[in-house]
Protein backbone atom coordinates (compact mmCIF):
# COMPACT_ATOMS: atom_id res chain seq x y z
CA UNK A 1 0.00 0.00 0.00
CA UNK A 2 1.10 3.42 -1.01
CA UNK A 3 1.44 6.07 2.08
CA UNK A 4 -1.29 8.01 0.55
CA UNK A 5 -3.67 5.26 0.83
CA UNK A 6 -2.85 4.96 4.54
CA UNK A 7 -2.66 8.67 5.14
CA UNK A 8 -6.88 8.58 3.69
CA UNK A 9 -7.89 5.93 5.20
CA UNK A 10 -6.25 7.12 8.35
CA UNK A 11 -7.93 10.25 7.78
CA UNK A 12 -11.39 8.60 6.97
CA UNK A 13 -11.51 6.24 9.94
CA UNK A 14 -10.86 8.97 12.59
CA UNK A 15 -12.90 11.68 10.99
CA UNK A 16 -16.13 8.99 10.67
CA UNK A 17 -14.95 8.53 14.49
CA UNK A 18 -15.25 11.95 15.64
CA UNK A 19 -18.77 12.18 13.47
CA UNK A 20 -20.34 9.39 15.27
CA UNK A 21 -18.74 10.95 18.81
CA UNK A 22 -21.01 14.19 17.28
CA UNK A 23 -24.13 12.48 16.97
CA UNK A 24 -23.96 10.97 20.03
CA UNK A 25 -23.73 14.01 21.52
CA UNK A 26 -26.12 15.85 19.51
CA UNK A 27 -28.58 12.94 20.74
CA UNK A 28 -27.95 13.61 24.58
CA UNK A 29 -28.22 17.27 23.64
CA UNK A 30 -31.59 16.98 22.48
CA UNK A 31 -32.76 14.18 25.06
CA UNK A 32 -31.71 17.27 27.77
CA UNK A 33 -33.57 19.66 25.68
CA UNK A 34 -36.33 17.83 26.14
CA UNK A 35 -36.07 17.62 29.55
CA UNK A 36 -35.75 21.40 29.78
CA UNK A 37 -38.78 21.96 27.75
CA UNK A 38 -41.35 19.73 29.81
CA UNK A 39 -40.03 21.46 33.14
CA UNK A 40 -40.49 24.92 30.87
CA UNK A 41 -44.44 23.31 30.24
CA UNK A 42 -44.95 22.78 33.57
CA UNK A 43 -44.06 26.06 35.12
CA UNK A 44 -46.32 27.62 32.12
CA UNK A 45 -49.00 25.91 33.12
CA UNK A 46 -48.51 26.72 36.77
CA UNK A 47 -48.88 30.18 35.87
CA UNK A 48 -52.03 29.46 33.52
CA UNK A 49 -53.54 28.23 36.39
CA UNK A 50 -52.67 31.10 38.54
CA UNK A 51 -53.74 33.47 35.93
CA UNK A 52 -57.00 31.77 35.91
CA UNK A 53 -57.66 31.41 39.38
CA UNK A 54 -56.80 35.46 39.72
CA UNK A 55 -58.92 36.25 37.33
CA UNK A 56 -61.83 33.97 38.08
CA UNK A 57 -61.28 36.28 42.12
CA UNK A 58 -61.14 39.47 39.93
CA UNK A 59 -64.67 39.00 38.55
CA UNK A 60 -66.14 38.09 41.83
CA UNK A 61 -64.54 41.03 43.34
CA UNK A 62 -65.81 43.11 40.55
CA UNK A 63 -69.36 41.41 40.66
CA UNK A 64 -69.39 42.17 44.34
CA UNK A 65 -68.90 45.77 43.79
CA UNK A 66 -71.56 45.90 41.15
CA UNK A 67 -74.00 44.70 43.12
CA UNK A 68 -73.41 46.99 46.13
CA UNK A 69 -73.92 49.34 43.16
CA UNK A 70 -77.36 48.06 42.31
CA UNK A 71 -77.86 48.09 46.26
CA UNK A 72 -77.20 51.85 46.50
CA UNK A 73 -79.31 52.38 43.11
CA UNK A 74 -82.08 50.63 44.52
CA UNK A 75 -81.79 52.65 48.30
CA UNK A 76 -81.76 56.02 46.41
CA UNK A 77 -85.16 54.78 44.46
CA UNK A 78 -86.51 54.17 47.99
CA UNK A 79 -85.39 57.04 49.41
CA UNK A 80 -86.26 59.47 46.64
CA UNK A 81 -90.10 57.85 47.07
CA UNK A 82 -90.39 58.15 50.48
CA UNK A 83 -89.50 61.93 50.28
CA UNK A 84 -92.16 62.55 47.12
CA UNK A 85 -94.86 61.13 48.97
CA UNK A 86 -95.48 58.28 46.90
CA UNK A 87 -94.66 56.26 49.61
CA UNK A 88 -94.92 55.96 53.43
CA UNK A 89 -94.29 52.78 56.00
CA UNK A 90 -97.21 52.21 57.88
């Protein structure tokens, strides 16, 4: 065999080598990316949850205040008929 010969397939063996060392690397890569991502998932939908739950307290909170609204409304009605006449308690 002619040095060149050797010198290629010298050069083919270790650079087919080092591109199956890549792969396996670029599969534990991507194994630990996955990883990441479902924690990632998880902590999102923590915070949907929270989201919901703080808005589902924001529309009570904001019902409650309407209807002490509709409770003044309502007083003021009364009121304004019991001072017109309209109205008396017995």
């Amino acid at each position: 065999m002619d040095y060149t010969q050797i010198l290629l397939i010298t050069t083919l063996a270790i650079t087919t080598l080092f591109l199956i060392l890549v792969g396996i690397n670029i599969i534990f890569v991507l194994i630990e990316l996955r990883k990441v991502l479902k924690k990632i998932n998880s902590i999102a939908e923590g915070f949907e949850k929270l989201g919901q739950g703080l808005g589902h307290g924001l529309k009570e909170t904001v019902s409650f205040f309407v209807g002490f609204k509709s409770l003044f409304k309502v007083l003021k009605v009364l009121g304004k008929e019991n001072k017109s006449g309209k109205r008396t308690k017995k």
